[in-house]
C-alpha atoms as a PDB file:
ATOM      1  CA  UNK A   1     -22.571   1.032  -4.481  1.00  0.00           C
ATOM      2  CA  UNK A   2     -19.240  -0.442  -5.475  1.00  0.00           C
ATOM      3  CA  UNK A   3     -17.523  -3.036  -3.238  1.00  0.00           C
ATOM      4  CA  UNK A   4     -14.073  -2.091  -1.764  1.00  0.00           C
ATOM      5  CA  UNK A   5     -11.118  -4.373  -1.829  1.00  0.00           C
ATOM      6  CA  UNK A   6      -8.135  -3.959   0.253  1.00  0.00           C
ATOM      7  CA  UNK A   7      -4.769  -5.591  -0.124  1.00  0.00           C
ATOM      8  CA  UNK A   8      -3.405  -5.300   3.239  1.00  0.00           C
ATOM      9  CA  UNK A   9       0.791  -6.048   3.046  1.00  0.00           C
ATOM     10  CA  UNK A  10       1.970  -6.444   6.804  1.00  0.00           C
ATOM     11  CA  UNK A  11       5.684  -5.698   7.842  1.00  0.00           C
ATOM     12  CA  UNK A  12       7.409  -6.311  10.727  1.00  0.00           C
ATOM     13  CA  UNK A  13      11.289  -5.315  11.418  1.00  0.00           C
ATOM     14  CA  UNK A  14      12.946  -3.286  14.318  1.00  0.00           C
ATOM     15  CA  UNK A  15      12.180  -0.245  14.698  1.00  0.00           C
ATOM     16  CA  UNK A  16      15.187   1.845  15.296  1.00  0.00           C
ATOM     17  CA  UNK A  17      18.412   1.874  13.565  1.00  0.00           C
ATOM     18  CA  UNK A  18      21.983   0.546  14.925  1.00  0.00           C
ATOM     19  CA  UNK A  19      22.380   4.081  15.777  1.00  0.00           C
ATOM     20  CA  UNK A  20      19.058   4.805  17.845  1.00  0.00           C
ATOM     21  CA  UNK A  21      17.136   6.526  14.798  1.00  0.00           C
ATOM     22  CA  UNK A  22      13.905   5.324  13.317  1.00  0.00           C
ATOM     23  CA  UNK A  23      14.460   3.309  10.330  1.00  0.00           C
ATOM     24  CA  UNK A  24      12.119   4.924   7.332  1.00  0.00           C
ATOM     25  CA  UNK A  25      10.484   2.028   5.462  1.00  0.00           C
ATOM     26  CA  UNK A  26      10.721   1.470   1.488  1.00  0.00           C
ATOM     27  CA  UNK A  27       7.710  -0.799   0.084  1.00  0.00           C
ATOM     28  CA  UNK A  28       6.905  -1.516  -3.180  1.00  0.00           C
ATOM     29  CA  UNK A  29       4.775  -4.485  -4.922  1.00  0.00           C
ATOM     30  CA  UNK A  30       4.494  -5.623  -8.302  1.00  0.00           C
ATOM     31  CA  UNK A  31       0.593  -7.020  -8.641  1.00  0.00           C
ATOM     32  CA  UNK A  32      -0.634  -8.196 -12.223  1.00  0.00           C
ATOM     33  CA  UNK A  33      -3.167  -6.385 -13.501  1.00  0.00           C
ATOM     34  CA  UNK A  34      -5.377  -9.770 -14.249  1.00  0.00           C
ATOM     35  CA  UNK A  35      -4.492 -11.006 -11.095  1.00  0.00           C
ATOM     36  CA  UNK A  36      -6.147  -8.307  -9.041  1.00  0.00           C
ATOM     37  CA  UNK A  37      -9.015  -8.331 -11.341  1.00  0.00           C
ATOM     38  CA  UNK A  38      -9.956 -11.900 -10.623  1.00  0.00           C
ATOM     39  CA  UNK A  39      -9.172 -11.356  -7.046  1.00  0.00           C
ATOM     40  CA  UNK A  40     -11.157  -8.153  -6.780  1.00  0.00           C
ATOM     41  CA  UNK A  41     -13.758  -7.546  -9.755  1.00  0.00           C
ATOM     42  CA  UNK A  42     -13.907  -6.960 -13.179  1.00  0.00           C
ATOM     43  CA  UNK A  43     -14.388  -3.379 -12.778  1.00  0.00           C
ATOM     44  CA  UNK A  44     -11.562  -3.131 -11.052  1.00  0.00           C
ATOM     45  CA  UNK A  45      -9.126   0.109 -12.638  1.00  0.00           C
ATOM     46  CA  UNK A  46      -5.789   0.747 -12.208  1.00  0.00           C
ATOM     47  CA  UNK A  47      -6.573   4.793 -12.040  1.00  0.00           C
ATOM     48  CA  UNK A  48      -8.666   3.740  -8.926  1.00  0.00           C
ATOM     49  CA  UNK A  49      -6.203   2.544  -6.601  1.00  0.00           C
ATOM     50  CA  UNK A  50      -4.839   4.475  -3.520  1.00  0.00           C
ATOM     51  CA  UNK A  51      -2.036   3.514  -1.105  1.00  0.00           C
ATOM     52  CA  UNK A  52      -1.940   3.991   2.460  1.00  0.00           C
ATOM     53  CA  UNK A  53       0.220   2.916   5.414  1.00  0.00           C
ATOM     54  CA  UNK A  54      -1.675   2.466   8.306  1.00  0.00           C
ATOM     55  CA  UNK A  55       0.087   1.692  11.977  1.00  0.00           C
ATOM     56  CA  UNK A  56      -0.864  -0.906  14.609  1.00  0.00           C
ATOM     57  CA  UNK A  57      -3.580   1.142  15.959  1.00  0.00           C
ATOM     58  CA  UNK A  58      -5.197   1.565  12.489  1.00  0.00           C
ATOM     59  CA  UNK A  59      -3.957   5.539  12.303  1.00  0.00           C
ATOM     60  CA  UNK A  60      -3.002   6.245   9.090  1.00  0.00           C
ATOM     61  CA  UNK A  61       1.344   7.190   8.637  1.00  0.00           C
ATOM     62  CA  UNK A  62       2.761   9.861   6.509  1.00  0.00           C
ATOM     63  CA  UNK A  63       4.252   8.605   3.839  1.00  0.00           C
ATOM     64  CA  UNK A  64       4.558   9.298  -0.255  1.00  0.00           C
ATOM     65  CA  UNK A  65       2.829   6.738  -1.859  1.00  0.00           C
ATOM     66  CA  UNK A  66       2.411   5.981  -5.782  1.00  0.00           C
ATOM     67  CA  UNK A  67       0.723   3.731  -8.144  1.00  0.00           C
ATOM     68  CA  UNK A  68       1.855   3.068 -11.517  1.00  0.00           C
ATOM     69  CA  UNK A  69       0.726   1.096 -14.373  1.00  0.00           C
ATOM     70  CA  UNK A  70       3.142  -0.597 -16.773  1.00  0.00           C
ATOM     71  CA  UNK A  71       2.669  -3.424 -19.510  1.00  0.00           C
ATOM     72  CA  UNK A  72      -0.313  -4.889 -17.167  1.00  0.00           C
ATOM     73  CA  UNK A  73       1.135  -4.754 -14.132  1.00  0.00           C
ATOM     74  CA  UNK A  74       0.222  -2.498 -10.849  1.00  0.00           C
ATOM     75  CA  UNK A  75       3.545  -0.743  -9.098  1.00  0.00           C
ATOM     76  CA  UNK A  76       2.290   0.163  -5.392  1.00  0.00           C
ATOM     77  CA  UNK A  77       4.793   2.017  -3.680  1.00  0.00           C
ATOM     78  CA  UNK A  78       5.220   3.523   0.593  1.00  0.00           C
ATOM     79  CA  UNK A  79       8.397   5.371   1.359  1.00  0.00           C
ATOM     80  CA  UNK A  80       9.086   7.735   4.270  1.00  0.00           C
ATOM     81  CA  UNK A  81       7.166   5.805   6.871  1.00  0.00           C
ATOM     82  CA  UNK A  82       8.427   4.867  10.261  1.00  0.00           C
ATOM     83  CA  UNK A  83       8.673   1.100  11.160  1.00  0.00           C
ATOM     84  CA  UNK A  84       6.272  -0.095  14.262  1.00  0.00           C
ATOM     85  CA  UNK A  85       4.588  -2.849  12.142  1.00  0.00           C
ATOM     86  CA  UNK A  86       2.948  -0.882   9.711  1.00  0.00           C
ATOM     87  CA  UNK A  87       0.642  -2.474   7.309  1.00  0.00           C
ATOM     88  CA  UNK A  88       0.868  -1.387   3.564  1.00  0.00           C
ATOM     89  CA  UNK A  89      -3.092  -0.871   2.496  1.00  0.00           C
ATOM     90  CA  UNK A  90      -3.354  -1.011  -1.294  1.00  0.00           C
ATOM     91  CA  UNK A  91      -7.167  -0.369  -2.204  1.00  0.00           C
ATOM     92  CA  UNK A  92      -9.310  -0.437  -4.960  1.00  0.00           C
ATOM     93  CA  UNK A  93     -10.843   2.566  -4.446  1.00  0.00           C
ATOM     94  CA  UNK A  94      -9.325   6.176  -3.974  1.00  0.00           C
ATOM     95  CA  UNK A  95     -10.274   7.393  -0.529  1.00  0.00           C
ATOM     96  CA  UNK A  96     -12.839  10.632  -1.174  1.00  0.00           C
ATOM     97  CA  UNK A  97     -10.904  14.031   0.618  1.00  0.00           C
END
């Protein structure tokens, strides 16, 4: 059985708007390639990471997520979410639907 490995990013800013109106949260973060492999595994593959945004109570948010791979480097990115200190779950394994 293969380990798991999850980054977990935690934000914290107010949760409305000057206006009254949820903010929506924008996350993205660059990891190297060899970085997460010496932090995670060897076998660790790019094509094998998910994203997820998570709130306090550990529900997971909507949210569009994406991972992309460019010159050896990992692009995980959240949009869409609401703000309530969320916490940005990059993982090294695709969750099974």
């Amino acid at each position: 059985m293969k380990s798991k490995r999850t980054f977990d990013f935690e934000l914290h800013a107010p949760h409305l708007d000057p206006f009254g109106q949820p903010l929506k949260g924008d996350f993205t973060a660059e990891i190297p390639i060899a970085w997460l492999r010496c932090f995670a595994g060897k076998s660790v593959k790019p094509a094998y990471l998910s994203v997820s945004v998570v709130d306090e109570g550990g529900e997971e948010q909507a949210a569009t997520t994406s991972i992309r791979v460019r010159k050896d480097t990992v692009f995980a990115r959240a949009t869409g979410f609401h703000f309530s200190s969320p916490t940005i779950q990059v993982s090294t394994q695709r969750k099974k639907k």
